[in-house]
N, C-alpha and C. Protein backbone atom coordinates (compact mmCIF):
# COMPACT_ATOMS: atom_id res chain seq x y z
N UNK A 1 0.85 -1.18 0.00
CA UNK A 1 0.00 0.00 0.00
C UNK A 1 0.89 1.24 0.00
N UNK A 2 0.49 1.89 -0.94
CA UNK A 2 1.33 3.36 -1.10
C UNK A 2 0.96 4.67 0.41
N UNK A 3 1.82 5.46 0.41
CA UNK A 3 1.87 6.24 1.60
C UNK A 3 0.42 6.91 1.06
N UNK A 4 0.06 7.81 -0.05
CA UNK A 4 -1.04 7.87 -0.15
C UNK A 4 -2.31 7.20 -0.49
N UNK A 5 -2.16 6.15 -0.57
CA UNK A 5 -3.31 5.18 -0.21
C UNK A 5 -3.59 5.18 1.26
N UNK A 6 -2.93 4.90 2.17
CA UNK A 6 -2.85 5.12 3.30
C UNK A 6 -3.34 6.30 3.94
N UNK A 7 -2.69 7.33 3.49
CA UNK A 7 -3.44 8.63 3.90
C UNK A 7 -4.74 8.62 3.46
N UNK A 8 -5.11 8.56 2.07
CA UNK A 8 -6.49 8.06 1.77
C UNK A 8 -7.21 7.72 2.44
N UNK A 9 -7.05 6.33 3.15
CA UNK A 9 -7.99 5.39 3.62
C UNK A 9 -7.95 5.87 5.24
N UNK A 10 -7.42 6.53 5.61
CA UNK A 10 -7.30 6.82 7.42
C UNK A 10 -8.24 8.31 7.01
N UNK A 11 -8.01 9.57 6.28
CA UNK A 11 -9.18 10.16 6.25
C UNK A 11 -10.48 10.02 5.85
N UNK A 12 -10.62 8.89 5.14
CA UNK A 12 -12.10 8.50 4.59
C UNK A 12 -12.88 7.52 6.34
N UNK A 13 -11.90 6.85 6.71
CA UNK A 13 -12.20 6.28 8.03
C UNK A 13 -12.43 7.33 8.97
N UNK A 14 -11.67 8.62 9.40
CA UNK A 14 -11.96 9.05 10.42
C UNK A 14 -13.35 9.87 10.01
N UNK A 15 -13.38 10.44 8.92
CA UNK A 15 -14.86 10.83 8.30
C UNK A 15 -15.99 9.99 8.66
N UNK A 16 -16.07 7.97 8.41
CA UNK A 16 -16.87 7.57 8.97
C UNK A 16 -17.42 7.42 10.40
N UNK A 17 -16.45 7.41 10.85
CA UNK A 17 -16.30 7.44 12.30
C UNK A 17 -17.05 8.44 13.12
N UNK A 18 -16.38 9.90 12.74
CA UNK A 18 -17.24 11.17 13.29
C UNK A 18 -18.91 11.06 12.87
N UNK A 19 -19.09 10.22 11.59
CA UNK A 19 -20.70 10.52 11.60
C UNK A 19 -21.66 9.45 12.72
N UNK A 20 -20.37 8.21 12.57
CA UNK A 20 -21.00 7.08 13.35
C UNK A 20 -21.33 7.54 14.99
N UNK A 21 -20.14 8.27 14.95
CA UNK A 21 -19.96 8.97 16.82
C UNK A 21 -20.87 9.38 16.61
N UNK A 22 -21.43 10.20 16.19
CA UNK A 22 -22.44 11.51 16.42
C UNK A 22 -23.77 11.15 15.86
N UNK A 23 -24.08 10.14 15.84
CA UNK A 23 -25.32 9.05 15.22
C UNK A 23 -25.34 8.61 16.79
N UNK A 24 -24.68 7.96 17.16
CA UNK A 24 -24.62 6.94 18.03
C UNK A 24 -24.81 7.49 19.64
N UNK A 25 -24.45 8.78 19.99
CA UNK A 25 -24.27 9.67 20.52
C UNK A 25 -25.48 10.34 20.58
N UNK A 26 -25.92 10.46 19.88
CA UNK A 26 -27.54 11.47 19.62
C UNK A 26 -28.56 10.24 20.28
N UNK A 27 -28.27 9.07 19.53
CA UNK A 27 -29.18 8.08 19.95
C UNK A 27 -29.12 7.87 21.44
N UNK A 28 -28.16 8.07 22.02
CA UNK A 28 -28.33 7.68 23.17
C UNK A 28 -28.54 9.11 24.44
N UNK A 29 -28.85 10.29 23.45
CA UNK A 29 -29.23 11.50 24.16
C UNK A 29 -27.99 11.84 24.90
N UNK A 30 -26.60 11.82 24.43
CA UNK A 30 -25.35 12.14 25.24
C UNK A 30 -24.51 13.35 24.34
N UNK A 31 -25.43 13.75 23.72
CA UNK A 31 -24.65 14.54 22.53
C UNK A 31 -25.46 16.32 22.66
N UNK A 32 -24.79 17.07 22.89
CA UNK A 32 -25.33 18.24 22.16
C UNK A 32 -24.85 18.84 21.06
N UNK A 33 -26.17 19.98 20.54
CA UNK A 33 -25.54 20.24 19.90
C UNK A 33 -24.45 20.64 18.95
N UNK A 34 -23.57 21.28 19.67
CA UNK A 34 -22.52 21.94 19.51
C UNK A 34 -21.71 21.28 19.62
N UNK A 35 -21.41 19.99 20.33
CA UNK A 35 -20.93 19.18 19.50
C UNK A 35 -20.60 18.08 18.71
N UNK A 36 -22.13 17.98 18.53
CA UNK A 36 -22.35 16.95 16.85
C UNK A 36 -21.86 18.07 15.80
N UNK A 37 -22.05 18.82 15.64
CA UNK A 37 -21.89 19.97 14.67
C UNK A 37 -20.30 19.96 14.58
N UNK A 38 -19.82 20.05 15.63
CA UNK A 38 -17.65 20.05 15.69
C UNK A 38 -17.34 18.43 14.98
N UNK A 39 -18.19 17.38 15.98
CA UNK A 39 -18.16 15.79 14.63
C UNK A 39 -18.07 16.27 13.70
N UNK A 40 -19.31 15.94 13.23
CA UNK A 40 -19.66 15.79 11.84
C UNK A 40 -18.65 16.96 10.97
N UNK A 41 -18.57 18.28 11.76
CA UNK A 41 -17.29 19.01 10.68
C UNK A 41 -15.93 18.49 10.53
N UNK A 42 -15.46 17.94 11.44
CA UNK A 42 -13.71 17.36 11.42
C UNK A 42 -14.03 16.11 10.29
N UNK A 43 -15.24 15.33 10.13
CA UNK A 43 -15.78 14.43 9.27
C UNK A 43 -16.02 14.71 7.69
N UNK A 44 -16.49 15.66 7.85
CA UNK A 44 -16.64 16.32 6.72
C UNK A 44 -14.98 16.72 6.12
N UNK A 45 -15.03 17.37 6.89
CA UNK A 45 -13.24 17.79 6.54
C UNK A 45 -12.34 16.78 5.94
N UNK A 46 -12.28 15.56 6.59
CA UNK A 46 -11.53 14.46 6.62
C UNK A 46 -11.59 13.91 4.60
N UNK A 47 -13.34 14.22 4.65
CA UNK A 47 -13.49 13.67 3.61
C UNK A 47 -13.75 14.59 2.37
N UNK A 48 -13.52 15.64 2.64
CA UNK A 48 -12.71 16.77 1.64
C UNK A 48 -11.51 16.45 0.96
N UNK A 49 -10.50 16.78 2.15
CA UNK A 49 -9.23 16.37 2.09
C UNK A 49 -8.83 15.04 1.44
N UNK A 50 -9.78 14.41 1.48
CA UNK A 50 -9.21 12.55 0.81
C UNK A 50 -9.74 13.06 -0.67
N UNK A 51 -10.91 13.69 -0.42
CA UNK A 51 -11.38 13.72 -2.44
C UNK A 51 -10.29 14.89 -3.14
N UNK A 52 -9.99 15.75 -2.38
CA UNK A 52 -9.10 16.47 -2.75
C UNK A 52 -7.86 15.85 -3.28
N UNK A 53 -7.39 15.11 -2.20
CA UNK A 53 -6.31 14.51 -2.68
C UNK A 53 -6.49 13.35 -4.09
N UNK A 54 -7.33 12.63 -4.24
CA UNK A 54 -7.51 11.81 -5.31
C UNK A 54 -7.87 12.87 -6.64
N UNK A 55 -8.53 14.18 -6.60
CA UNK A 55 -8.45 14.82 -7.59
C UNK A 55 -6.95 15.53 -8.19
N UNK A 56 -6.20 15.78 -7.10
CA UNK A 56 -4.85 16.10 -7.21
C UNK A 56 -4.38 14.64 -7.96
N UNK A 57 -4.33 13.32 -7.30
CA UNK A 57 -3.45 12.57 -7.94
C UNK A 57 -3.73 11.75 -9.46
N UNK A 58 -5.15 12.40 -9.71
CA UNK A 58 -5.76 12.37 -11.20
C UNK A 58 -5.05 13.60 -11.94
């Protein structure tokens, strides 16, 4: 596995992760707002940065 495959696949993971947290978290009424909203953005981010990068290496 190449170093950016790797980087790839650890920001597309931590992206799933933050939505799963903050799913999982809500469900169990342990979450406020403010910060599911900080999740789901570092998540979002994560998975910017990975499409970004695969448009760069196209």
């Amino acid at each position: 596995m190449k170093n950016g495959d790797l980087k790839k696949l650890i920001f597309k993971t931590v992206g799933l992760a933050m939505g799963i947290a903050a799913l999982v978290l809500n469900i169990m009424n342990k979450l406020e707002a403010k910060s599911a909203i900080t999740l789901l953005s570092i998540g979002l981010i994560c998975l910017a940065i990975s499409e970004l990068e695969n448009k760069k290496a196209n």
